[in-house]
N, C-alpha and C. Protein backbone atom coordinates (compact mmCIF):
# COMPACT_ATOMS: atom_id res chain seq x y z
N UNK A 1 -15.57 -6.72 -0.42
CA UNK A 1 -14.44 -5.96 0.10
C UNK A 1 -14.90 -4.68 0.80
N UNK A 2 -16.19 -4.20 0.36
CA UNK A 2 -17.09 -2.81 1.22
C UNK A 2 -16.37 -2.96 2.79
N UNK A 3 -16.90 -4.55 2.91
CA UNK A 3 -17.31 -4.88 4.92
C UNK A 3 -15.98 -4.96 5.55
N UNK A 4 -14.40 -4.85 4.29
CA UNK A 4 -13.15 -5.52 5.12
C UNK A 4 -12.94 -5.01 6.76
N UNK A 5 -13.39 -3.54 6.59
CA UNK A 5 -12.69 -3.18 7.78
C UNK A 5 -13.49 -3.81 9.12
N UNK A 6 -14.99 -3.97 8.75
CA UNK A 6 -15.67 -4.31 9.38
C UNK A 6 -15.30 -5.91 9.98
N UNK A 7 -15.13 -6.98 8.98
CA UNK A 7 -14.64 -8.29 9.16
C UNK A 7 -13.12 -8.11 10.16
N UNK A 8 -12.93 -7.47 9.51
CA UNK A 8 -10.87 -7.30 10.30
C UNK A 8 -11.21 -6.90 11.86
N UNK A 9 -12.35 -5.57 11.96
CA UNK A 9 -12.73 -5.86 13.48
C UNK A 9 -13.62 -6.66 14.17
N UNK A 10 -13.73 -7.57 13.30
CA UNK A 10 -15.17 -8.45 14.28
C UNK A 10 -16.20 -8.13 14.09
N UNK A 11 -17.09 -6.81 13.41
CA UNK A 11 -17.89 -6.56 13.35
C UNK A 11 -19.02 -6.52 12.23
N UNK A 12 -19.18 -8.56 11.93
CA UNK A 12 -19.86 -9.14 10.49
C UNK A 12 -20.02 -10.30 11.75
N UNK A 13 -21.26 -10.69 11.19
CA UNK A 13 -22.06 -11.70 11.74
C UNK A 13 -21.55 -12.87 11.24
N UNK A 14 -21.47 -14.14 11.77
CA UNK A 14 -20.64 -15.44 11.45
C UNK A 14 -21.48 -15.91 9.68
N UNK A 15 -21.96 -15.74 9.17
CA UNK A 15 -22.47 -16.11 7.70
C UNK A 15 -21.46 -15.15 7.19
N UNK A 16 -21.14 -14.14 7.36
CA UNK A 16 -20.59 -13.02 6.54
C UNK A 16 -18.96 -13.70 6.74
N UNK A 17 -18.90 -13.86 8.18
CA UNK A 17 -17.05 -13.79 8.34
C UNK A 17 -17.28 -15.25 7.34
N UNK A 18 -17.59 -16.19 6.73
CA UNK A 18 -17.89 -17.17 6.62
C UNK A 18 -17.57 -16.62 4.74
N UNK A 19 -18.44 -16.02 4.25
CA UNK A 19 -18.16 -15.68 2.90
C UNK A 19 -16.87 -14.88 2.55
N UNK A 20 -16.66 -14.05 3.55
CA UNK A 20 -15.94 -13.39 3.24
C UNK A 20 -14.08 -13.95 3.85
N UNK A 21 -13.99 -15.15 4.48
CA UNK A 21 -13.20 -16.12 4.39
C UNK A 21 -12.53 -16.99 2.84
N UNK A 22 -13.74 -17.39 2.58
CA UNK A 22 -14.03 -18.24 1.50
C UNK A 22 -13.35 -17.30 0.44
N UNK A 23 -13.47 -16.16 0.27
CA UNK A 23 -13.27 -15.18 -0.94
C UNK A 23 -11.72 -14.65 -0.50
N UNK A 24 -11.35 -14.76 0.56
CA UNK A 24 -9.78 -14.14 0.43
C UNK A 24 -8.81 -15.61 0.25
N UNK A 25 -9.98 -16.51 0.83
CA UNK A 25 -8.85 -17.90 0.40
C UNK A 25 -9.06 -17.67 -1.35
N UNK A 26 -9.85 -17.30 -1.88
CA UNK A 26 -9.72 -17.32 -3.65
C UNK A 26 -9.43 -16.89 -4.58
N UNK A 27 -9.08 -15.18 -3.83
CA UNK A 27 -9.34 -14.34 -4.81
C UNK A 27 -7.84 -13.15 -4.18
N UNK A 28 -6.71 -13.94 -4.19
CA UNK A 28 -5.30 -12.76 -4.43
C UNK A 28 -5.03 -11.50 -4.29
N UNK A 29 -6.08 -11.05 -4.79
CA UNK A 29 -5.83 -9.01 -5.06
C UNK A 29 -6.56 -8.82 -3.44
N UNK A 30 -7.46 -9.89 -3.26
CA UNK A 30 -8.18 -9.17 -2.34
C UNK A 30 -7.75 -9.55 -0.67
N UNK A 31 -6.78 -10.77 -0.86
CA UNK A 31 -6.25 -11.01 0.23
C UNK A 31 -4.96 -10.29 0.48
N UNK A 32 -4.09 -9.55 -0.71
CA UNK A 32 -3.27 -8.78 -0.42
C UNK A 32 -3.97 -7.35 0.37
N UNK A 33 -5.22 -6.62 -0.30
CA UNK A 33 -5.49 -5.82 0.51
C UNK A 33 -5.82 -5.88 2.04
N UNK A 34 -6.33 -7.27 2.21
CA UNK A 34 -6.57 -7.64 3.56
C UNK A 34 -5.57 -7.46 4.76
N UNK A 35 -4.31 -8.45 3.71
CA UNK A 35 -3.05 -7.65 4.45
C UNK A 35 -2.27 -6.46 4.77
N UNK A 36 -3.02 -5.52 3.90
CA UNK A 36 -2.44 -4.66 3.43
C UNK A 36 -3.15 -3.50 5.19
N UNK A 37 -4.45 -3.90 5.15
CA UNK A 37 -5.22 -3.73 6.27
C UNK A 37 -4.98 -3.43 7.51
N UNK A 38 -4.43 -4.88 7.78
CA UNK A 38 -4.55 -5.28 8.85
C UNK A 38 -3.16 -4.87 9.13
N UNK A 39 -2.29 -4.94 8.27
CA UNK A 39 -0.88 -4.29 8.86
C UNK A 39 -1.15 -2.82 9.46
N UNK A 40 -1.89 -1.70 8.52
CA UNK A 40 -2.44 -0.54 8.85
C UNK A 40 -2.90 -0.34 10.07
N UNK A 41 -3.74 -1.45 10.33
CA UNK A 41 -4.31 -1.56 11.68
C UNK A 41 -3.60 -1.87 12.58
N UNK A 42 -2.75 -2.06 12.53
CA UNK A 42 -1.47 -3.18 13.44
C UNK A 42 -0.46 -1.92 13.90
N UNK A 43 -0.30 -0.99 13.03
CA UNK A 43 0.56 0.33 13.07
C UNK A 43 -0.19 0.93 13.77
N UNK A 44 -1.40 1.51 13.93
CA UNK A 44 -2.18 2.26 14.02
C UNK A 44 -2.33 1.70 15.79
N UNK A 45 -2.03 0.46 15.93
CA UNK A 45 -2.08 0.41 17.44
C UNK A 45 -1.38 0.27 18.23
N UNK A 46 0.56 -0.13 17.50
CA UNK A 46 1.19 0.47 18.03
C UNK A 46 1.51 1.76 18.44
N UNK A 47 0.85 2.30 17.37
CA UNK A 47 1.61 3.76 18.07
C UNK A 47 0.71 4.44 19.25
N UNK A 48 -0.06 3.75 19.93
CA UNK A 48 -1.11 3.85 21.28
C UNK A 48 -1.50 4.43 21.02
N UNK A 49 -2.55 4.56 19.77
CA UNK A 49 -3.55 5.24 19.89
C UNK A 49 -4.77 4.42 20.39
N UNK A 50 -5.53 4.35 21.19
CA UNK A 50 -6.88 3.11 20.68
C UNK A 50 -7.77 3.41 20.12
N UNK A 51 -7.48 4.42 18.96
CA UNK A 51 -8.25 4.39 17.89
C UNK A 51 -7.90 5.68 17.06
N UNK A 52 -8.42 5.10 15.71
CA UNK A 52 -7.64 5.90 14.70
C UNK A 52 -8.34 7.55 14.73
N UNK A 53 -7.50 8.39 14.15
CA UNK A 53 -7.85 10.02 14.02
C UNK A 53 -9.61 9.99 13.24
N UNK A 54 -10.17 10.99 13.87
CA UNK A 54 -11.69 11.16 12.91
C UNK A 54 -11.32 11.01 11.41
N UNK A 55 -11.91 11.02 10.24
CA UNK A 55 -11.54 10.67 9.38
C UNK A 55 -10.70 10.05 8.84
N UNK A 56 -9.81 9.31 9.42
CA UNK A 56 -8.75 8.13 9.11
C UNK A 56 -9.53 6.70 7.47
N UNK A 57 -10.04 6.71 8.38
CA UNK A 57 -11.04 5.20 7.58
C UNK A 57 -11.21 6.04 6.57
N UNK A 58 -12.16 7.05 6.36
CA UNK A 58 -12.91 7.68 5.14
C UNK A 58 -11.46 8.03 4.30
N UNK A 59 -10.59 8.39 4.70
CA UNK A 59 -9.56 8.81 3.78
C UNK A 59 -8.68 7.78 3.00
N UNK A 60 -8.71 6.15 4.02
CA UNK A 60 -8.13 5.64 3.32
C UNK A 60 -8.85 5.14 2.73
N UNK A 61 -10.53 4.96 2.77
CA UNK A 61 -10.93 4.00 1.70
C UNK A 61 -11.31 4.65 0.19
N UNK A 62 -11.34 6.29 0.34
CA UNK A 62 -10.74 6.76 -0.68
C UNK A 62 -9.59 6.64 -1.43
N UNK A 63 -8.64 6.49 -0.44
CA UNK A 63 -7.11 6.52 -1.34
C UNK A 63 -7.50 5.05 -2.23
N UNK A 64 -8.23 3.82 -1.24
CA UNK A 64 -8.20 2.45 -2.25
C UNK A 64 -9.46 2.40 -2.98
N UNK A 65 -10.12 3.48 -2.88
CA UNK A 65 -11.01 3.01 -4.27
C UNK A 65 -10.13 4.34 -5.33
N UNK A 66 -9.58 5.11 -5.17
CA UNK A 66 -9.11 6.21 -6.34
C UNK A 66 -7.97 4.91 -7.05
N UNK A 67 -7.13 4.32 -6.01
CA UNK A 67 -6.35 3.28 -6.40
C UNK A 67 -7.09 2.46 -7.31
N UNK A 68 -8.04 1.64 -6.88
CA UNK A 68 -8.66 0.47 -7.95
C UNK A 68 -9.07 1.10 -9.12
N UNK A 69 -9.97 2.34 -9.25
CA UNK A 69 -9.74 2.98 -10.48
C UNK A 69 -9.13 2.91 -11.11
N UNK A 70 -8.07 3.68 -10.92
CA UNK A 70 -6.76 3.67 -11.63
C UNK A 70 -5.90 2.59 -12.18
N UNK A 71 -6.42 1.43 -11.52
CA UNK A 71 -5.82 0.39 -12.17
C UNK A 71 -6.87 -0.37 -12.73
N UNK A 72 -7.97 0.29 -12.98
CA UNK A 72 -9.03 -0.50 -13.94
C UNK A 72 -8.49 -0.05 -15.06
């Protein structure tokens, strides 16, 4: 889940998009975040930006690892 944002843009080599396929067809929590993602990303380009604010990414992948914590 490190590479999602990376997979969501294309940017994982076909072995990787390949595992990391395999694992959201299996594994629930992690295909909701996927969605959870890609909707983010989906907002983020309607509103014309073509590309997100400097620190955008770093902040949210804080907010989802303080999240998974918290629900460990």
């Amino acid at each position: 889940m490190d590479r999602l944002f990376e997979y969501i843009d294309g940017e994982v080599d076909l072995p990787t998009v390949e595992k990391i396929r395999v694992h959201l067809d299996e594994c629930a929590p992690c295909l909701r975040e996927y969605d959870l993602d890609t909707a983010v990303k989906t907002l983020v380009a309607r509103a014309g930006r073509s590309s997100a604010p400097d620190g955008l990414r770093e902040r949210i992948l804080q907010k989802i690892t303080d999240l998974r914590v918290s629900l460990d």
